[in-house]
C-alpha atoms as a PDB file:
ATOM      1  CA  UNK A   1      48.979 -97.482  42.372  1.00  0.00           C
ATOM      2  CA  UNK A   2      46.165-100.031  41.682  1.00  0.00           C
ATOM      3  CA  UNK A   3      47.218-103.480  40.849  1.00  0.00           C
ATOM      4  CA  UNK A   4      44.697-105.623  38.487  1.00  0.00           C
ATOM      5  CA  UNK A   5      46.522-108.388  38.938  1.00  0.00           C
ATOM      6  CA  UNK A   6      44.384-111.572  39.834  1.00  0.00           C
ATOM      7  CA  UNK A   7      47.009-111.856  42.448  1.00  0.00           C
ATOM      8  CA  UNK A   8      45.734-108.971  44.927  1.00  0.00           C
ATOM      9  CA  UNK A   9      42.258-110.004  44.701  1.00  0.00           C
ATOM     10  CA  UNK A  10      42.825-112.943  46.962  1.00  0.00           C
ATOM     11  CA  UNK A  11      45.967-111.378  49.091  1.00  0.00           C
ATOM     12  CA  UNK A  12      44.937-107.611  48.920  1.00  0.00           C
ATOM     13  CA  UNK A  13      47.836-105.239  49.300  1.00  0.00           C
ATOM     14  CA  UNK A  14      47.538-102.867  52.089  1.00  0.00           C
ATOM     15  CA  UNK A  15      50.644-101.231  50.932  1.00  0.00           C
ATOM     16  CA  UNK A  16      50.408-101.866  46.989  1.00  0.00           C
ATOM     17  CA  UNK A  17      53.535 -98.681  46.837  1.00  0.00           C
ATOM     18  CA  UNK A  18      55.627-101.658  48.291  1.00  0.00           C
ATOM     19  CA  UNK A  19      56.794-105.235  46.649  1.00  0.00           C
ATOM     20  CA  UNK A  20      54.634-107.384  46.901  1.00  0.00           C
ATOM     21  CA  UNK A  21      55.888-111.531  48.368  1.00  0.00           C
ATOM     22  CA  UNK A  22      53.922-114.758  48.088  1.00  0.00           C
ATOM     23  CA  UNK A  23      55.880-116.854  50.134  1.00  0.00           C
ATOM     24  CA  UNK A  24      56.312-119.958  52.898  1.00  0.00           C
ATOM     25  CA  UNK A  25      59.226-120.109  55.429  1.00  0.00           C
ATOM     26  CA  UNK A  26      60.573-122.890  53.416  1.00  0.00           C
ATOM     27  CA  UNK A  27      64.512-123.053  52.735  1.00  0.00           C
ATOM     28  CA  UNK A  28      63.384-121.653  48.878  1.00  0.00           C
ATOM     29  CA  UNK A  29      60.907-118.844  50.898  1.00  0.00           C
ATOM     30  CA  UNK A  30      63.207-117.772  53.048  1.00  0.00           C
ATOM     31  CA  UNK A  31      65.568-117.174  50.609  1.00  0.00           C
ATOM     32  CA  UNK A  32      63.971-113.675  49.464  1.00  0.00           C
ATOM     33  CA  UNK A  33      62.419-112.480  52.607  1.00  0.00           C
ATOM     34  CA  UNK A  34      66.286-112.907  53.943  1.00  0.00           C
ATOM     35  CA  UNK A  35      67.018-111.026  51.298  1.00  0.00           C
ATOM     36  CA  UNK A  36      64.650-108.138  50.924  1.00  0.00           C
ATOM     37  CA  UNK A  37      65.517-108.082  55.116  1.00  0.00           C
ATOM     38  CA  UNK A  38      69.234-107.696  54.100  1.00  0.00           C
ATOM     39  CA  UNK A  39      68.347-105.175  51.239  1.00  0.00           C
ATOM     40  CA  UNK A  40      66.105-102.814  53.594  1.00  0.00           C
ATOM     41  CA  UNK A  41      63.661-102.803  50.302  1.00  0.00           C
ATOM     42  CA  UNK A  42      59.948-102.320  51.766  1.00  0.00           C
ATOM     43  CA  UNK A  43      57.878-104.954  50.902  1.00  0.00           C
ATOM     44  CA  UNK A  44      54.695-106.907  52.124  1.00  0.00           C
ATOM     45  CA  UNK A  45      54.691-110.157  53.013  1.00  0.00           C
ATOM     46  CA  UNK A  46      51.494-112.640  52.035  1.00  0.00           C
ATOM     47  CA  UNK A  47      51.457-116.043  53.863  1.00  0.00           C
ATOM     48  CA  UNK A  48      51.044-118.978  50.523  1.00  0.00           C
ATOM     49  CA  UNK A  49      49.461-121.512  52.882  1.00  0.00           C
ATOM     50  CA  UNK A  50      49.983-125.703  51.304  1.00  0.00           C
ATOM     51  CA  UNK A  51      47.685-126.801  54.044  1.00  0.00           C
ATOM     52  CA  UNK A  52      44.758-124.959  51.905  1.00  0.00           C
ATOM     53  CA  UNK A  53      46.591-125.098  48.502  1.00  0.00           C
ATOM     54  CA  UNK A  54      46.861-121.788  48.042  1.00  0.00           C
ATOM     55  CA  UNK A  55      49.511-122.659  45.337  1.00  0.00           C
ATOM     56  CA  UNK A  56      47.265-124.078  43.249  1.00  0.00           C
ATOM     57  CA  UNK A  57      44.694-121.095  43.528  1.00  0.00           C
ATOM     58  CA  UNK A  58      43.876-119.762  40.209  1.00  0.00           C
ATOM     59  CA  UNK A  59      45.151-116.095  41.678  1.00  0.00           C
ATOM     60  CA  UNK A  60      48.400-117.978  42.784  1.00  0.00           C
ATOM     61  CA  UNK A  61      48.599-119.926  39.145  1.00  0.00           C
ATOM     62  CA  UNK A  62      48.128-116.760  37.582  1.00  0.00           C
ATOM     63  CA  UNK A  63      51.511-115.405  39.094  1.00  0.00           C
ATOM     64  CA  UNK A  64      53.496-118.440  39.026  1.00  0.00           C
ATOM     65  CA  UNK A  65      52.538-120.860  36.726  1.00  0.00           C
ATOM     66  CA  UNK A  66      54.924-124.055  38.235  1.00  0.00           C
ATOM     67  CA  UNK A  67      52.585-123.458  41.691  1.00  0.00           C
ATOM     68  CA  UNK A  68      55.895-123.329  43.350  1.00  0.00           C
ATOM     69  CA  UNK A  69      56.774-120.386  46.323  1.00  0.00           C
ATOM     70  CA  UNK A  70      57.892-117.541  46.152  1.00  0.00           C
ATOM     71  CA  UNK A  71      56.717-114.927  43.910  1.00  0.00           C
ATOM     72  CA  UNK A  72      56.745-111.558  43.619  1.00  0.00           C
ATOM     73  CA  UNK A  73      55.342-108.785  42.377  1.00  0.00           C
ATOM     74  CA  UNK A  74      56.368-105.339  42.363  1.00  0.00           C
ATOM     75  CA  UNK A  75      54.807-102.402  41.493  1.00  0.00           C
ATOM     76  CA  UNK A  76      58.089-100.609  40.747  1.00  0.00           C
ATOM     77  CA  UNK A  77      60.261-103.243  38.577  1.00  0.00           C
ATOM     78  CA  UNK A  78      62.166-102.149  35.407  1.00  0.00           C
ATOM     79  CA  UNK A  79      61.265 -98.941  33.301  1.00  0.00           C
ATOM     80  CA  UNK A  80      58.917 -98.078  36.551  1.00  0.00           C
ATOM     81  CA  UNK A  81      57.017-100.940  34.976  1.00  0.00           C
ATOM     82  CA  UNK A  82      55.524-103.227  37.286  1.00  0.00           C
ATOM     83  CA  UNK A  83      56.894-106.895  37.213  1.00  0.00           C
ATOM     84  CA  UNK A  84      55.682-109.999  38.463  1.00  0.00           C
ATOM     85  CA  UNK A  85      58.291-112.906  38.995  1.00  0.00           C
ATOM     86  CA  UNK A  86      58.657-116.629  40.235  1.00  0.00           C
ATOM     87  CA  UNK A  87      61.547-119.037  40.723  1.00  0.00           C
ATOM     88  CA  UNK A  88      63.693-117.827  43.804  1.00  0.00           C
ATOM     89  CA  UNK A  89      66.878-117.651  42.254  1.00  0.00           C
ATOM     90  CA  UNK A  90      65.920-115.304  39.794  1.00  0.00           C
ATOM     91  CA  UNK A  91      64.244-113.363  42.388  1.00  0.00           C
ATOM     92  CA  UNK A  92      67.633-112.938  44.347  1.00  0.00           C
ATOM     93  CA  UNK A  93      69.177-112.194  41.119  1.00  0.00           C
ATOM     94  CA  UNK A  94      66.777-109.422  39.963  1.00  0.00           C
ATOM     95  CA  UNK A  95      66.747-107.949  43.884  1.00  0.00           C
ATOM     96  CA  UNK A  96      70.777-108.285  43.752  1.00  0.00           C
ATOM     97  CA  UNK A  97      70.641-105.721  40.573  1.00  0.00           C
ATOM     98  CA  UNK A  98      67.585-103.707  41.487  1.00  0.00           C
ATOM     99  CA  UNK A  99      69.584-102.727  44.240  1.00  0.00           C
ATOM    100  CA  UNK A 100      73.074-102.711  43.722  1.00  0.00           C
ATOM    101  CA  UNK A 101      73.404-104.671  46.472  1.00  0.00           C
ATOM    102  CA  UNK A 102      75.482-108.545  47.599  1.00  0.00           C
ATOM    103  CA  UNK A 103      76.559-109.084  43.785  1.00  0.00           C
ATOM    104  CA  UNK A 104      79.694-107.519  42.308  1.00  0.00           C
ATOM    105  CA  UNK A 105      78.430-105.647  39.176  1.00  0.00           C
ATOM    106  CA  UNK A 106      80.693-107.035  36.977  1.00  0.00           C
ATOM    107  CA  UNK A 107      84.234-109.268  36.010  1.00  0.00           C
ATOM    108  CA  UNK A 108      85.245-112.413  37.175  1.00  0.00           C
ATOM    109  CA  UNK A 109      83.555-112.497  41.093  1.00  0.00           C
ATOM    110  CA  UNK A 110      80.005-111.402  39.786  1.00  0.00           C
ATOM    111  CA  UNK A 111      79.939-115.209  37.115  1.00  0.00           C
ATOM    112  CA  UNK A 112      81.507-116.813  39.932  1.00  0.00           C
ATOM    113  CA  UNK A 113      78.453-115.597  42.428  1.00  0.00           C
ATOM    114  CA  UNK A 114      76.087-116.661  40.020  1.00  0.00           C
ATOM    115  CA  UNK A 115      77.670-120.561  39.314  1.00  0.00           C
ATOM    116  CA  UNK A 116      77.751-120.913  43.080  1.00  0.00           C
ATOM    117  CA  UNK A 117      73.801-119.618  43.245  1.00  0.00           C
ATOM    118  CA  UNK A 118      73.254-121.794  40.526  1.00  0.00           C
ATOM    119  CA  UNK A 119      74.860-124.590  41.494  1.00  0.00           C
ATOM    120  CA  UNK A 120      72.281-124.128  45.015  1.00  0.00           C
ATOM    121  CA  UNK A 121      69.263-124.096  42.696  1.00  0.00           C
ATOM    122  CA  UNK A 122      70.681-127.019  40.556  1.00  0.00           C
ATOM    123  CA  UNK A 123      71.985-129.237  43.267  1.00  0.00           C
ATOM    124  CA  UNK A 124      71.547-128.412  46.971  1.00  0.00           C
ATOM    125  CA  UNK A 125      67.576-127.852  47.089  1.00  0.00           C
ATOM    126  CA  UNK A 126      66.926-130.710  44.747  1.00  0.00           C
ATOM    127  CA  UNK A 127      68.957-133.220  46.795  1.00  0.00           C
ATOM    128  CA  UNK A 128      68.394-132.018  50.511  1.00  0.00           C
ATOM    129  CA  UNK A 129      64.777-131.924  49.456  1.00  0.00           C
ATOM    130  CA  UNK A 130      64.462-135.403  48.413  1.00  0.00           C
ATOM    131  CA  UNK A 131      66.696-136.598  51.394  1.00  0.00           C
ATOM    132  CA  UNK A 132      63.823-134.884  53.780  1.00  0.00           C
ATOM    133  CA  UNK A 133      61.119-136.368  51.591  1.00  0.00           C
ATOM    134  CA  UNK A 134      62.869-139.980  52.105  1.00  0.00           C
ATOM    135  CA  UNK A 135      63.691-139.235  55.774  1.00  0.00           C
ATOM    136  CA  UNK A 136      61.195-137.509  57.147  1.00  0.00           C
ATOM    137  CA  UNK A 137      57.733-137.203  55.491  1.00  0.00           C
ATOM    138  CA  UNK A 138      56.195-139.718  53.626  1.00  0.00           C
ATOM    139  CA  UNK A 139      58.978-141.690  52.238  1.00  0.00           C
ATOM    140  CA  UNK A 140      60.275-142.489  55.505  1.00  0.00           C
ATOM    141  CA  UNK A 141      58.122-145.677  55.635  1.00  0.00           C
ATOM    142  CA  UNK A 142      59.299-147.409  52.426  1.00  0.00           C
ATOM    143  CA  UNK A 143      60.919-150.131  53.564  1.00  0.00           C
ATOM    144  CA  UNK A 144      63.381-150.221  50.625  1.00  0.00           C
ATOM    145  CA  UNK A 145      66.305-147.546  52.115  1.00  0.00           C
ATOM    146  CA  UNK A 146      68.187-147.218  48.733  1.00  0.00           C
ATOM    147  CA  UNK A 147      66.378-143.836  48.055  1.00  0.00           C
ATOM    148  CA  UNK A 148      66.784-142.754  50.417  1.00  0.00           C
ATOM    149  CA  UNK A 149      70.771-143.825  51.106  1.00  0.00           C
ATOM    150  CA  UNK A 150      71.260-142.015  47.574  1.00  0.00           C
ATOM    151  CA  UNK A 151      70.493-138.812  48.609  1.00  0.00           C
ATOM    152  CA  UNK A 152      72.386-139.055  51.697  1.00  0.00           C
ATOM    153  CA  UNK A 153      75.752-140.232  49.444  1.00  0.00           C
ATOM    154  CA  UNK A 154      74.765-136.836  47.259  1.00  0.00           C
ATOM    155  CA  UNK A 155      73.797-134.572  50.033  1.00  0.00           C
ATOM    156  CA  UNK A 156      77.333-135.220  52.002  1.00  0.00           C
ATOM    157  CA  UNK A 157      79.121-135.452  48.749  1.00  0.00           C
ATOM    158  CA  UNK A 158      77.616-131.759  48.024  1.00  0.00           C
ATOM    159  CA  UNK A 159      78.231-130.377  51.598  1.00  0.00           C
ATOM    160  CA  UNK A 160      81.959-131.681  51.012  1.00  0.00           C
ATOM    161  CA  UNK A 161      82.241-129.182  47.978  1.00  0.00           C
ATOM    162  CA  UNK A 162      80.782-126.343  50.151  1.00  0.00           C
ATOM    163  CA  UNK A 163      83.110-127.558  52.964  1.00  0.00           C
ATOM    164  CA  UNK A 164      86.121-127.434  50.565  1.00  0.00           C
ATOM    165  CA  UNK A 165      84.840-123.633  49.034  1.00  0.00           C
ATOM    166  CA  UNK A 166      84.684-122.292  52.665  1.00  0.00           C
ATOM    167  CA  UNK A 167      87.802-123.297  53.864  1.00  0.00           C
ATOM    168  CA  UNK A 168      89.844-120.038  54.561  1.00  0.00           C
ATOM    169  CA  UNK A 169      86.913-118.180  52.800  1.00  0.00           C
ATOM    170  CA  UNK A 170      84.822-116.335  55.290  1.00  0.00           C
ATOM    171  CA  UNK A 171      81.485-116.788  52.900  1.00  0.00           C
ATOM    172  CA  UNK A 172      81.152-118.239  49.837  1.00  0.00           C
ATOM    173  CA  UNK A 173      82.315-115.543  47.636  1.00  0.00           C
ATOM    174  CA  UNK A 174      84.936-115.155  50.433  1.00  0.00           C
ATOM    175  CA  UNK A 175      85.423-111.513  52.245  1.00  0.00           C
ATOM    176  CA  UNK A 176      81.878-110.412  50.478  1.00  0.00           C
ATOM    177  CA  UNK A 177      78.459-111.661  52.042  1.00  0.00           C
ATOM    178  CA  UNK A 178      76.283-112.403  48.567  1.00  0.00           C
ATOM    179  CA  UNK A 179      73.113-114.263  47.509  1.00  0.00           C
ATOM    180  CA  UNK A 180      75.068-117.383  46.912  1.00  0.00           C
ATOM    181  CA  UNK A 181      75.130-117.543  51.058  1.00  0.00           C
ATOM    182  CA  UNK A 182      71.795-116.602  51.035  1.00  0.00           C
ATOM    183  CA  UNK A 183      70.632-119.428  49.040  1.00  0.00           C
ATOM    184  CA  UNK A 184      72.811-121.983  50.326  1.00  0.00           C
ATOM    185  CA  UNK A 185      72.732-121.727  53.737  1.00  0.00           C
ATOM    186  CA  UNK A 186      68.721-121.564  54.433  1.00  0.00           C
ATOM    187  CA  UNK A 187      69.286-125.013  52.648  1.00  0.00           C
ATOM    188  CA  UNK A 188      71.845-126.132  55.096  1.00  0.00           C
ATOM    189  CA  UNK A 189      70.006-125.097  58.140  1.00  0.00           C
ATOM    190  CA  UNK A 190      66.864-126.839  56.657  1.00  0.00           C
ATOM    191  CA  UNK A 191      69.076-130.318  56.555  1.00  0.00           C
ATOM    192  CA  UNK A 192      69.834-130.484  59.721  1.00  0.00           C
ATOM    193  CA  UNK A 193      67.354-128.811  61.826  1.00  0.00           C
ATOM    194  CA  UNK A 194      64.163-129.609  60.220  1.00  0.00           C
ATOM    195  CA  UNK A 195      65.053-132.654  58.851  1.00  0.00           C
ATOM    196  CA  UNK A 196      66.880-133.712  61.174  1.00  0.00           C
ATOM    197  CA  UNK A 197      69.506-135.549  58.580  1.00  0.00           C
ATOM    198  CA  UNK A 198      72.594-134.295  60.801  1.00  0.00           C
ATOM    199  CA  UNK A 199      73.923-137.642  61.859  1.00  0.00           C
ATOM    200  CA  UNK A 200      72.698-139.225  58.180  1.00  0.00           C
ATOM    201  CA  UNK A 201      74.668-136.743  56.375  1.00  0.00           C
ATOM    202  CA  UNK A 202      77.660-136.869  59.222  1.00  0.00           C
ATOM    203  CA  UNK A 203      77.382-133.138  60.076  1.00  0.00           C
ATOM    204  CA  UNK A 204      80.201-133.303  62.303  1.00  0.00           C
ATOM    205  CA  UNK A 205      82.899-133.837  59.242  1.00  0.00           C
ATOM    206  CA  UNK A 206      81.843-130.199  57.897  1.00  0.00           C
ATOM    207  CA  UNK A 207      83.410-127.909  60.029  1.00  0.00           C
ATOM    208  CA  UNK A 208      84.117-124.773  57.579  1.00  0.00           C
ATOM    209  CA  UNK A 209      80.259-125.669  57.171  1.00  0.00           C
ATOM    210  CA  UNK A 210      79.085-125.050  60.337  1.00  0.00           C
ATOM    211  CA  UNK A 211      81.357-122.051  61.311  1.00  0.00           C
ATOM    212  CA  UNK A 212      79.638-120.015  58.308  1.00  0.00           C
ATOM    213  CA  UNK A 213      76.174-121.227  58.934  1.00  0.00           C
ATOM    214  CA  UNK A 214      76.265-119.886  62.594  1.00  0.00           C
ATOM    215  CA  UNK A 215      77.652-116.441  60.855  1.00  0.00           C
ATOM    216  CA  UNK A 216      74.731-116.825  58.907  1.00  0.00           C
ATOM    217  CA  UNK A 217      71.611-117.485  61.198  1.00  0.00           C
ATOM    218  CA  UNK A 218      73.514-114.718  63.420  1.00  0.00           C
ATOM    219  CA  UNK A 219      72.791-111.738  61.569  1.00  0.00           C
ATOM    220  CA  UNK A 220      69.813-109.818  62.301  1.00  0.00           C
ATOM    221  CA  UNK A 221      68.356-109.618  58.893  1.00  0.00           C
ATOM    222  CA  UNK A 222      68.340-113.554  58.331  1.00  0.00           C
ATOM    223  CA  UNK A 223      66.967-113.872  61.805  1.00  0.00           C
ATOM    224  CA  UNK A 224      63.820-111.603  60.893  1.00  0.00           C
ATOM    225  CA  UNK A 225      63.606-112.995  56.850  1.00  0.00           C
ATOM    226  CA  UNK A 226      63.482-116.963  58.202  1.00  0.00           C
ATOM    227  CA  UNK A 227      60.403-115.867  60.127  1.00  0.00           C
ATOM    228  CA  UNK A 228      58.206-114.419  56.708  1.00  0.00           C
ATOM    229  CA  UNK A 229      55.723-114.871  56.037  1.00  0.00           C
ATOM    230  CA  UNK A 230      54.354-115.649  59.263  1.00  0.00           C
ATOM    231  CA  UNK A 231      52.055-118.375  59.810  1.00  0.00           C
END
């Protein structure tokens, strides 16, 4: 198939049968190539580079319009229609149905997946991202720490409603691996490893926590998606 997407003109598809990913390994990147990993869905992988501002590339705009990573596009979406689509969580959502795969289909556990994704997209990335902003990138030098203390206060306070969820549980959802864990727990990782926030946020309290994010990073799929696109 031939795309004329603005899109492949600047990352050409080698393979424009497969899906198509504009992506960073950032916690929200990861999140899909995880997922198409976990899925086995073929797909190509295009590195979004914010060193060059490749987000803000007219091609890139033209795709996702809020300049933020990932996208996707793929050449097979519904109808046999092709589909292009930003904002990770739907992209986990429409993957989840495309596939029949990590979200019940229907009653009580498949609204329950989705508050727990949302409640990732609505709370966890927002509030671990401005605790790495104020801790270690730019906002590390204000002198004035309240900022940055509020988004430790939120970040533990949200880690001890995971930490209550997973006790007994051995996911999210419990028994069932879903793309709640897959969008919580590239968060998690991101908190403590590349922000290094582990003794702000008192990681050691959060031991349901831990357990389920070494299950996580364990698994071979997640250990191939938090590498995509590489660099």
């Amino acid at each position: 198939m031939t795309w004329t997407h603005p899109i492949t003109a600047k990352w050409p598809a080698r393979h424009p049968e497969r899906l198509q990913l504009y992506s960073l390994a950032t916690p929200n990147g990861v999140k899909v190539s995880i997922a198409l990993e976990e899925m086995q869905l073929p797909y190509e992988a295009h590195l979004v580079s914010f060193a060059t501002n490749d987000q803000f590339s007219p091609a890139f705009l033209a795709l996702a319009p809020n300049n933020k990573i990932p996208a996707i596009l793929d050449p097979q979406g519904p109808g046999g229609q092709p589909l292009v689509l930003f904002e990770s969580g739907a992209i986990l959502l429409y993957l989840a149905e495309k596939t029949g795969q990590f979200l019940p289909r229907e009653g009580a556990a498949r609204y329950e997946t989705l508050q727990w994704l949302m409640w990732q997209m609505g709370g966890v990335g927002p509030m671990f991202g401005q605790l790495g902003f104020f801790h270690k990138y730019a906002g590390k030098d204000y002198e004035d720490k309240r900022p940055r203390d509020r988004y430790v206060a939120e970040s533990r306070r949200l880690l001890g409603v995971l930490e209550q969820r997973l006790a007994g549980r051995d996911w999210v959802m419990g028994s069932e691996y879903t793309i709640a864990d897959m969008a919580i727990f590239p968060w998690v990782r991101n908190l403590v490893e590349h922000y290094g926030a582990g003794d702000l946020v008192g990681w050691g309290d959060f031991a349901q926590v831990q357990r389920v994010l070494a299950a996580f990073v364990a698994r071979p799929a997640v250990q191939r998606g938090l590498v995509v696109p590489a660099a």
